[in-house]
Protein backbone atom coordinates (compact mmCIF):
# COMPACT_ATOMS: atom_id res chain seq x y z
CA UNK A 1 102.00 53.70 3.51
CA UNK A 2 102.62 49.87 3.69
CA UNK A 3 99.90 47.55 2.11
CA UNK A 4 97.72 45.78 3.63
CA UNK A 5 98.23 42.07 3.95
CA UNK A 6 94.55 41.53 2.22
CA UNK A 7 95.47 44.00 -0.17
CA UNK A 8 98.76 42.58 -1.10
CA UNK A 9 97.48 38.91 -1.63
CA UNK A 10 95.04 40.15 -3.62
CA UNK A 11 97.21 41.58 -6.05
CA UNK A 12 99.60 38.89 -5.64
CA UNK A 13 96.68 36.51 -6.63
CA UNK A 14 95.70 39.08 -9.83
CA UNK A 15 99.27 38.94 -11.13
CA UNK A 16 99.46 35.56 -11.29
CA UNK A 17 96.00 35.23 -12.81
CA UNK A 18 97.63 37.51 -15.35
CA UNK A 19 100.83 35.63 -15.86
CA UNK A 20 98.93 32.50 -16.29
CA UNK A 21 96.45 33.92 -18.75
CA UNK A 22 99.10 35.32 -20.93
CA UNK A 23 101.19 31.36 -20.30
CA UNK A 24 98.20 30.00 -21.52
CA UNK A 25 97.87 32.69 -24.68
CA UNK A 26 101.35 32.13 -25.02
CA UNK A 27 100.79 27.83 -25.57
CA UNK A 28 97.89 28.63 -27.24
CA UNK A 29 100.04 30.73 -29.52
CA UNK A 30 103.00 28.10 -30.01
CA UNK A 31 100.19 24.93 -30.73
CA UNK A 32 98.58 27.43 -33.41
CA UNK A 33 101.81 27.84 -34.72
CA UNK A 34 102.82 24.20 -34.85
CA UNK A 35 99.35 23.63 -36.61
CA UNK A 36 100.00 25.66 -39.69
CA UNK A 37 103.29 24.47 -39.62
CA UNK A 38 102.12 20.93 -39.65
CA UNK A 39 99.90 21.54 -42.26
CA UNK A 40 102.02 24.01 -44.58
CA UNK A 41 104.82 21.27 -44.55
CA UNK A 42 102.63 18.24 -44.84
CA UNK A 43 100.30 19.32 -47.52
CA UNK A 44 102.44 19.60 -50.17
CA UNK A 45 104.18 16.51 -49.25
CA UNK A 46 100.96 14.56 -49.29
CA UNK A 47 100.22 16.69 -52.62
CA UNK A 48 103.38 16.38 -54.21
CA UNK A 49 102.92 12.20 -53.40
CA UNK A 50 99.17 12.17 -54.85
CA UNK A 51 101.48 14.40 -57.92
CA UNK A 52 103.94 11.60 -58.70
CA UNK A 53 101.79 8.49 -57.80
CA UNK A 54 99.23 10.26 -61.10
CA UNK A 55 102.26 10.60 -63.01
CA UNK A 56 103.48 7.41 -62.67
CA UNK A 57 100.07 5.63 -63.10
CA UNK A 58 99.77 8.34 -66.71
CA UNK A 59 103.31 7.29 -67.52
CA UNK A 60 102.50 3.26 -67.18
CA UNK A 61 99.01 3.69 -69.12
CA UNK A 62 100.74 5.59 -71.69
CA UNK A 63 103.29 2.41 -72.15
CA UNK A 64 100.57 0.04 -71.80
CA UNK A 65 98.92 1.38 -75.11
CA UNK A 66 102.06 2.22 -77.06
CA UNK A 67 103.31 -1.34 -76.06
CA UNK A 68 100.19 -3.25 -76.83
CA UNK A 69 99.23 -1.27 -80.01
CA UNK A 70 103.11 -1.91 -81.44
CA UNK A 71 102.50 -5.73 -80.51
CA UNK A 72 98.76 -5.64 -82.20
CA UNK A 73 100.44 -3.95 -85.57
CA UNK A 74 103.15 -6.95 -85.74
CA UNK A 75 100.16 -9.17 -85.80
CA UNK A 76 99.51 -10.08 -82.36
CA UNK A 77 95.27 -11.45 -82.21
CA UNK A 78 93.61 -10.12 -79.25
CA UNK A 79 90.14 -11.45 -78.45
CA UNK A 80 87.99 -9.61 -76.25
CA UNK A 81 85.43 -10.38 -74.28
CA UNK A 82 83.18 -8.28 -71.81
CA UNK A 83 82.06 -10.58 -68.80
CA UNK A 84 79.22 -8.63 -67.22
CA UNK A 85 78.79 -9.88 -63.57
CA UNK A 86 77.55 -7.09 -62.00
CA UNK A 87 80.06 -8.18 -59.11
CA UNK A 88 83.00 -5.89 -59.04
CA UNK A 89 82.96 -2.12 -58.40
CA UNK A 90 85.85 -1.76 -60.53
CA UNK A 91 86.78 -3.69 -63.61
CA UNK A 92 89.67 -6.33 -63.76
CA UNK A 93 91.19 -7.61 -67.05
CA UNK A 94 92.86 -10.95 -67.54
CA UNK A 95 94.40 -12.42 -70.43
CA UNK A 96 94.27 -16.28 -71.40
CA UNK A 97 96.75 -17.97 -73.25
CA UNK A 98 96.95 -21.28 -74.09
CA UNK A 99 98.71 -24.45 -76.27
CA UNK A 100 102.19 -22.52 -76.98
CA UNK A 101 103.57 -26.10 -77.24
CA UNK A 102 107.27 -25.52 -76.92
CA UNK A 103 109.28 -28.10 -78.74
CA UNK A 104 112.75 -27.64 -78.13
CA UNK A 105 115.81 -30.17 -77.02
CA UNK A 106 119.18 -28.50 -76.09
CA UNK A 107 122.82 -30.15 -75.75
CA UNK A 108 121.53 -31.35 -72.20
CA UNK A 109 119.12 -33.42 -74.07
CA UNK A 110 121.09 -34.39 -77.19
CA UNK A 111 124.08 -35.53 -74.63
CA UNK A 112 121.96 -37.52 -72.73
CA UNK A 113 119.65 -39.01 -75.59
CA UNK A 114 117.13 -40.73 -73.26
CA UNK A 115 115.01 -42.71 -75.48
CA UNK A 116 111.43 -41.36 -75.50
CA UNK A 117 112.56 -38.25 -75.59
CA UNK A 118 114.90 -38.14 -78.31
CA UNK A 119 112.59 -40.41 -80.58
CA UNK A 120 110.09 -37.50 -80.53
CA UNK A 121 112.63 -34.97 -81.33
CA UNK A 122 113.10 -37.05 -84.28
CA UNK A 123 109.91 -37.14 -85.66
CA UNK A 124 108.27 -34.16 -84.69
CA UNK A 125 109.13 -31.26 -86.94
CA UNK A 126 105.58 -29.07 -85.91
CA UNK A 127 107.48 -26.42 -84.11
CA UNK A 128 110.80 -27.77 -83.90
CA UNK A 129 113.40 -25.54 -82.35
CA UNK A 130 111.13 -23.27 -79.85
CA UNK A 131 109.60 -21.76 -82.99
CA UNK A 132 106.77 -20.51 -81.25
CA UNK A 133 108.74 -18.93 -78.38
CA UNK A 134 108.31 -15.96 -80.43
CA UNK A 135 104.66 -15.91 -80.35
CA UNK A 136 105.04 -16.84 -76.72
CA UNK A 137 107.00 -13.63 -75.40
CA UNK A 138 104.97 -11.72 -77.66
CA UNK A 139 101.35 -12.81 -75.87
CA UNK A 140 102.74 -12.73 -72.64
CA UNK A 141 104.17 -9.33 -73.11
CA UNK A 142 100.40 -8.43 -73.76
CA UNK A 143 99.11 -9.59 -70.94
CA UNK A 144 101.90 -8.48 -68.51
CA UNK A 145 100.16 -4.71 -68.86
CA UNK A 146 97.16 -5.96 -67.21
CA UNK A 147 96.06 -7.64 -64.15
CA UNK A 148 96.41 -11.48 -64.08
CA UNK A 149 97.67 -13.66 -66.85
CA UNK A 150 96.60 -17.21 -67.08
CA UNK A 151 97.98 -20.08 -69.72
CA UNK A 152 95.45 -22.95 -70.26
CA UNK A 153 97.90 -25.98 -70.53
CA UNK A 154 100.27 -27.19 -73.80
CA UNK A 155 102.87 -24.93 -72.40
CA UNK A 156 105.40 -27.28 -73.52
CA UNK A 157 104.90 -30.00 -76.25
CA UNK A 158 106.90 -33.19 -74.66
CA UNK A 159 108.46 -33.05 -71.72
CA UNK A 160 112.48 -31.86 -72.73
CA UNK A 161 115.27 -30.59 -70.71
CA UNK A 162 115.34 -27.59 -73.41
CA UNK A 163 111.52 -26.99 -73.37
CA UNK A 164 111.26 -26.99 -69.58
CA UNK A 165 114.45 -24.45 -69.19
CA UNK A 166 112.85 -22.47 -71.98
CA UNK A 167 109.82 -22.02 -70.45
CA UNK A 168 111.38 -21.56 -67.12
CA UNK A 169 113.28 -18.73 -68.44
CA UNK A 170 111.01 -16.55 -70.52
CA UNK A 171 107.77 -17.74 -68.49
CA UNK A 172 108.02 -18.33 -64.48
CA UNK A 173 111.22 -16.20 -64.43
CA UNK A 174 110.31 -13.25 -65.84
CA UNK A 175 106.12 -13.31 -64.94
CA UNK A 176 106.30 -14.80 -61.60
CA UNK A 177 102.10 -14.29 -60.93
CA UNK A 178 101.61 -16.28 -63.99
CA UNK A 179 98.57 -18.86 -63.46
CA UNK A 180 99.60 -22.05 -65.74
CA UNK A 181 97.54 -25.18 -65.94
CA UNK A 182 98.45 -28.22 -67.18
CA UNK A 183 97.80 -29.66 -70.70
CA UNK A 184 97.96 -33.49 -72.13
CA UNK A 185 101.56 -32.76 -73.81
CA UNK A 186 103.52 -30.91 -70.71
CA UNK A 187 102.95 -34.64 -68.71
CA UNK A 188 104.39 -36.63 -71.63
CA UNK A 189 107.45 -37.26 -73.62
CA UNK A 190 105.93 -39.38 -75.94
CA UNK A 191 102.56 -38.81 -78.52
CA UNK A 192 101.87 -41.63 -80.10
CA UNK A 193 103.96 -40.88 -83.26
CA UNK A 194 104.63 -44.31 -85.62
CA UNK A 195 108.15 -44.40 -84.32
CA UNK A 196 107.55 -43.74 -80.25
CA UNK A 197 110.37 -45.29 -77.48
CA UNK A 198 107.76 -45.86 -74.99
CA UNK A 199 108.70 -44.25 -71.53
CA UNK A 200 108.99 -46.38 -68.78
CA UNK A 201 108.58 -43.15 -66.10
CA UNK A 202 106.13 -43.18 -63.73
CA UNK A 203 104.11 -39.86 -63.99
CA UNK A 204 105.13 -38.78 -60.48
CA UNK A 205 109.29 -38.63 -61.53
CA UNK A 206 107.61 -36.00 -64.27
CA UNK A 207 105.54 -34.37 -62.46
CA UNK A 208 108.47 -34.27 -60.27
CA UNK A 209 110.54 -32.15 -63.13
CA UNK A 210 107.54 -29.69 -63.54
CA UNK A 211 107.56 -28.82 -60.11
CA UNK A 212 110.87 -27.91 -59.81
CA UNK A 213 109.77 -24.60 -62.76
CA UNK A 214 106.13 -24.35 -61.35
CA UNK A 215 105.82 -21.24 -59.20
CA UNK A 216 102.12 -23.14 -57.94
CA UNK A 217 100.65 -26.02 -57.53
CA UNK A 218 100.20 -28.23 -60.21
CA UNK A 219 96.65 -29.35 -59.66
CA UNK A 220 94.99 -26.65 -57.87
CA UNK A 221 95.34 -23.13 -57.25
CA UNK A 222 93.34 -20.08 -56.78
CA UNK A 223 93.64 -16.07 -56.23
CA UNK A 224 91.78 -13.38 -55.98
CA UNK A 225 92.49 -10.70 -58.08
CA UNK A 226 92.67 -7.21 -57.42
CA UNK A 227 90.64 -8.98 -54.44
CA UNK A 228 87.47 -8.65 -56.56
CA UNK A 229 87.65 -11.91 -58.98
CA UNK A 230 88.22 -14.66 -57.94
CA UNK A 231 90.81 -16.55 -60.87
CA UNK A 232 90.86 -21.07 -60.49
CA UNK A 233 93.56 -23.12 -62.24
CA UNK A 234 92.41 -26.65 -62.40
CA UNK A 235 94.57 -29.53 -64.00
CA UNK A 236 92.63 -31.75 -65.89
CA UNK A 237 94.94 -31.92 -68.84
CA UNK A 238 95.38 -35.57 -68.40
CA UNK A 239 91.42 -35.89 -69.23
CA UNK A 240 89.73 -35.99 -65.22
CA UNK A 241 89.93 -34.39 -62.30
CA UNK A 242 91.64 -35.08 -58.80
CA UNK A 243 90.60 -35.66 -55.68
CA UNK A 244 92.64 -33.04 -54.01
CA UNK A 245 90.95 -30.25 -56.10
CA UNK A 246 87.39 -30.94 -54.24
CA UNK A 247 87.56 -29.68 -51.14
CA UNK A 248 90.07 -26.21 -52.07
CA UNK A 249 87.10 -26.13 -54.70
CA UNK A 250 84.59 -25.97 -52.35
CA UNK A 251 85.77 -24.01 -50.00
CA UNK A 252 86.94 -21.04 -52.58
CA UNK A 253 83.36 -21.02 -53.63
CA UNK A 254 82.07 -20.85 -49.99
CA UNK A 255 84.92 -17.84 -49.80
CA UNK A 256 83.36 -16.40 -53.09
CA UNK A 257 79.65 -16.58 -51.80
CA UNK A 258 80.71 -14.47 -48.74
CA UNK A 259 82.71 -11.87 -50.42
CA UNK A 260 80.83 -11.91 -53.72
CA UNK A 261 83.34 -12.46 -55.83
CA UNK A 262 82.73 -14.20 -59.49
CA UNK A 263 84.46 -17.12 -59.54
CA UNK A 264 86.47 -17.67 -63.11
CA UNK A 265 87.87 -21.31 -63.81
CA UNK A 266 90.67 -21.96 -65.93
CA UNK A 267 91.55 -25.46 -67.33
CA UNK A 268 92.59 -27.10 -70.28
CA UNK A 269 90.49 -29.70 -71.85
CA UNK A 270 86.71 -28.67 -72.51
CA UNK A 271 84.17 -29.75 -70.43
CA UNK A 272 82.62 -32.68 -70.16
CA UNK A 273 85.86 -34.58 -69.56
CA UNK A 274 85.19 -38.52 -71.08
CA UNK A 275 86.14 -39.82 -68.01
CA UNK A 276 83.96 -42.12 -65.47
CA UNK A 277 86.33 -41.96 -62.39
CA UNK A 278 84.59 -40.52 -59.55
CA UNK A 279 86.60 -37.41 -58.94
CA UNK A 280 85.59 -36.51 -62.11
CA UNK A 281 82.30 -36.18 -62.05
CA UNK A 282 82.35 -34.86 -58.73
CA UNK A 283 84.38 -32.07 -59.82
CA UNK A 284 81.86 -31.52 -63.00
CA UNK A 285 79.10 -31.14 -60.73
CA UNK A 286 80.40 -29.12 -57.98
CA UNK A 287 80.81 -26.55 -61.40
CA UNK A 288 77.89 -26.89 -62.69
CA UNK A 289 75.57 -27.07 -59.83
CA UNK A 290 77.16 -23.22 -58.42
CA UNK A 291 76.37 -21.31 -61.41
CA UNK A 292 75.81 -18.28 -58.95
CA UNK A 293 79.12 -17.60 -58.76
CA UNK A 294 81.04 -19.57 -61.39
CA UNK A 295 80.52 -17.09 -64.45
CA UNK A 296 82.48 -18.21 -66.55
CA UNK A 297 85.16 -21.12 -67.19
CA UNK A 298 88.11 -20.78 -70.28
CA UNK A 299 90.28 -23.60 -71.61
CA UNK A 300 92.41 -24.73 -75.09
CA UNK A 301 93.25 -27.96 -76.53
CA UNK A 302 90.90 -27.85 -79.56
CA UNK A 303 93.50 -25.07 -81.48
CA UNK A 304 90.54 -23.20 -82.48
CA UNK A 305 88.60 -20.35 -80.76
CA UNK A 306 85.21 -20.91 -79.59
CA UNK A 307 82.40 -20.87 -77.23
CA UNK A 308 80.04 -23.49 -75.79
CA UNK A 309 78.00 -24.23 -72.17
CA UNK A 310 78.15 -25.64 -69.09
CA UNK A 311 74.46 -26.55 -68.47
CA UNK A 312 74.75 -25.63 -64.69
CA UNK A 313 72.26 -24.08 -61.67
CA UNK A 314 72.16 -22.28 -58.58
CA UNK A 315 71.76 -23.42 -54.86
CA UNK A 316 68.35 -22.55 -54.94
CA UNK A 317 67.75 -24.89 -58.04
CA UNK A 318 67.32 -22.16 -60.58
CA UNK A 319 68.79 -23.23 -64.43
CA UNK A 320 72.09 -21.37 -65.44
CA UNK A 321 73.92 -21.78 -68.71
CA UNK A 322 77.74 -21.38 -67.23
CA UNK A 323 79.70 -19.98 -70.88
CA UNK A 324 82.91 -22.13 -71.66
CA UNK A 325 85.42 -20.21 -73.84
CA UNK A 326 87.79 -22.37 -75.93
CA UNK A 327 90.71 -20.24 -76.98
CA UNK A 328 93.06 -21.55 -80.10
CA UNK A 329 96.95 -21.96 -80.11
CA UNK A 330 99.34 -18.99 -79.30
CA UNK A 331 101.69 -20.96 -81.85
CA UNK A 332 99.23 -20.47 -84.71
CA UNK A 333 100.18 -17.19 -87.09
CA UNK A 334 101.54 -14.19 -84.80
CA UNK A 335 99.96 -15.32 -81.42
CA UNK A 336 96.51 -15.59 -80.13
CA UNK A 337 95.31 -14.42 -77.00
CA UNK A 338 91.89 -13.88 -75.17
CA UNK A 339 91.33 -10.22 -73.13
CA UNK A 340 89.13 -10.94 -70.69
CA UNK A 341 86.90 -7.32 -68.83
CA UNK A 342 85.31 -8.57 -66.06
CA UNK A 343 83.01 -5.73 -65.19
């Protein structure tokens, strides 16, 4: 009997129904496959990853305390401070050092004897021969295991081809992200010993040769670290301020305000600075008058550790006492440095 034509399109139309339900169990089939496969061969890639980036962060913790204990036991002084500021979710650690004062002339400076320089080499025994370059690598060793390292000025004692190569080599060279204000002896080669050559350079021909080892700017520069602190080196090593600090300063604490960051300031010479010029006490007040987010400034110079306050106050007019830690020579004893928890 031959079909119907009705009867045959109908089952023409159910086969195909029937091929394209078991095509579409069939996909259905492959993409469930591909799914687990995804996953089985992903997962422990992603878990093996999350595996070595623990081990690696348990390997580097375990160095930083075996490292930093060993340098503790050879007589390394660590000062600690907790700075509450109720500003960062997690905490960030930086370490101050400051007044390693370098004193050191090599056969570059020997050969070329230039006056100034040579008469202090003459007279000034205090550290003669990079003595304290010991004390130096040791501190900044320290601090390398943590999250931002900032020296407060006095890197160098006068300004020397041999200091300045020294300090490129063991500082800038090996810790590029070091922050490193200026002090009243890295500007100079002269001190006012009895026997000085006065130098006839103009302080931009040496500022000139510190630029050429300075990873930053000399006068102003700012980061924030771990962007949750926000970290301020500020030359005033020469005893004011400059007028090309104001306005980066004003608009990093307009930055801070908006991302609530606290704002630390690092400089050399205690606050206030005996100086009338204008910049100066522009500078003095900009700090002092946005204690909101200015917590806390650090500096050297006086070679002996201490604390005092920056009578300061917020926008809205409200009185804030802004803390000013003084931190003493690195050259003194085994080394000297401040450990800074901002929590």
């Amino acid at each position: 009997m031959i079909p119907k034509a009705a009867e045959v399109s109908a089952a023409f139309l159910v086969n195909e129904r029937m091929k394209n339900t078991r095509m579409k169990r069939f996909v259905g089939y492959l993409l469930i496959i591909s799914l687990i496969f995804m996953l089985v061969g992903c997962a422990p890639k992603s878990s093996e990853k999350a595996k070595a980036d623990e081990k690696k962060r348990a390997e580097f913790e375990a160095e930083r305390q075996k490292v930093t204990a060993e340098l503790v036991d050879e007589g390394l002084d660590v000062r600690e401070l907790e700075l509450e500021t109720g500003m960062v979710k997690k905490p960030v650690t930086i370490v101050q050092i400051s007044d390693a004062h370098i004193n050191f002339c090599d056969d570059v400076d020997l050969i070329e004897r230039n006056p100034s320089t040579y008469s202090t080499f003459k007279q000034r025994d205090w550290l003669a021969y990079a003595a304290s370059s010991l004390n130096l690598d040791n501190s900044l060793k320290y601090a390398s295991y943590f999250d931002q390292t900032v020296i407060t000025g006095d890197t160098i004692d006068y300004i020397s081809h041999g200091a300045l190569d020294l300090v490129k080599t063991h500082v800038f060279d090996l810790y590029p992200d070091v922050l490193c204000t200026l002090g009243n002896h890295d500007t100079v080669r002269v001190m006012g010993l009895p026997n000085d050559v006065p130098d006839p350079s103009p302080s931009e021909e040496r500022y000139a040769l510190l630029e050429e080892i300075w990873p930053h700017d000399l006068y102003y520069t700012s980061r924030a670290v771990k962007d949750q602190v926000m970290v301020i080196q500020l030359h005033n090593g020469s005893g004011m301020f400059y007028k090309q600090q104001i306005e980066p300063m004003k608009k990093d604490l307009e930055t801070a305000r908006k991302k609530g960051y606290p704002v630390l300031l690092f400089y050399h010479i205690p606050l206030p600075l005996n100086s009338d010029l204008a910049e100066t006490k522009e500078m003095e007040g900009l700090i002092a008058q946005n204690a909101d987010v200015i917590k806390a400034t650090f500096c050297g110079h006086w070679h002996k550790d201490g604390e005092t306050a920056i009578e300061g106050k917020t926008p809205d007019g409200t009185a804030v006492s802004i803390p000013q830690y003084i931190l003493t020579s690195t050259a003194y004893d085994s080394g000297h440095v401040l450990k800074i928890n901002v929590r």
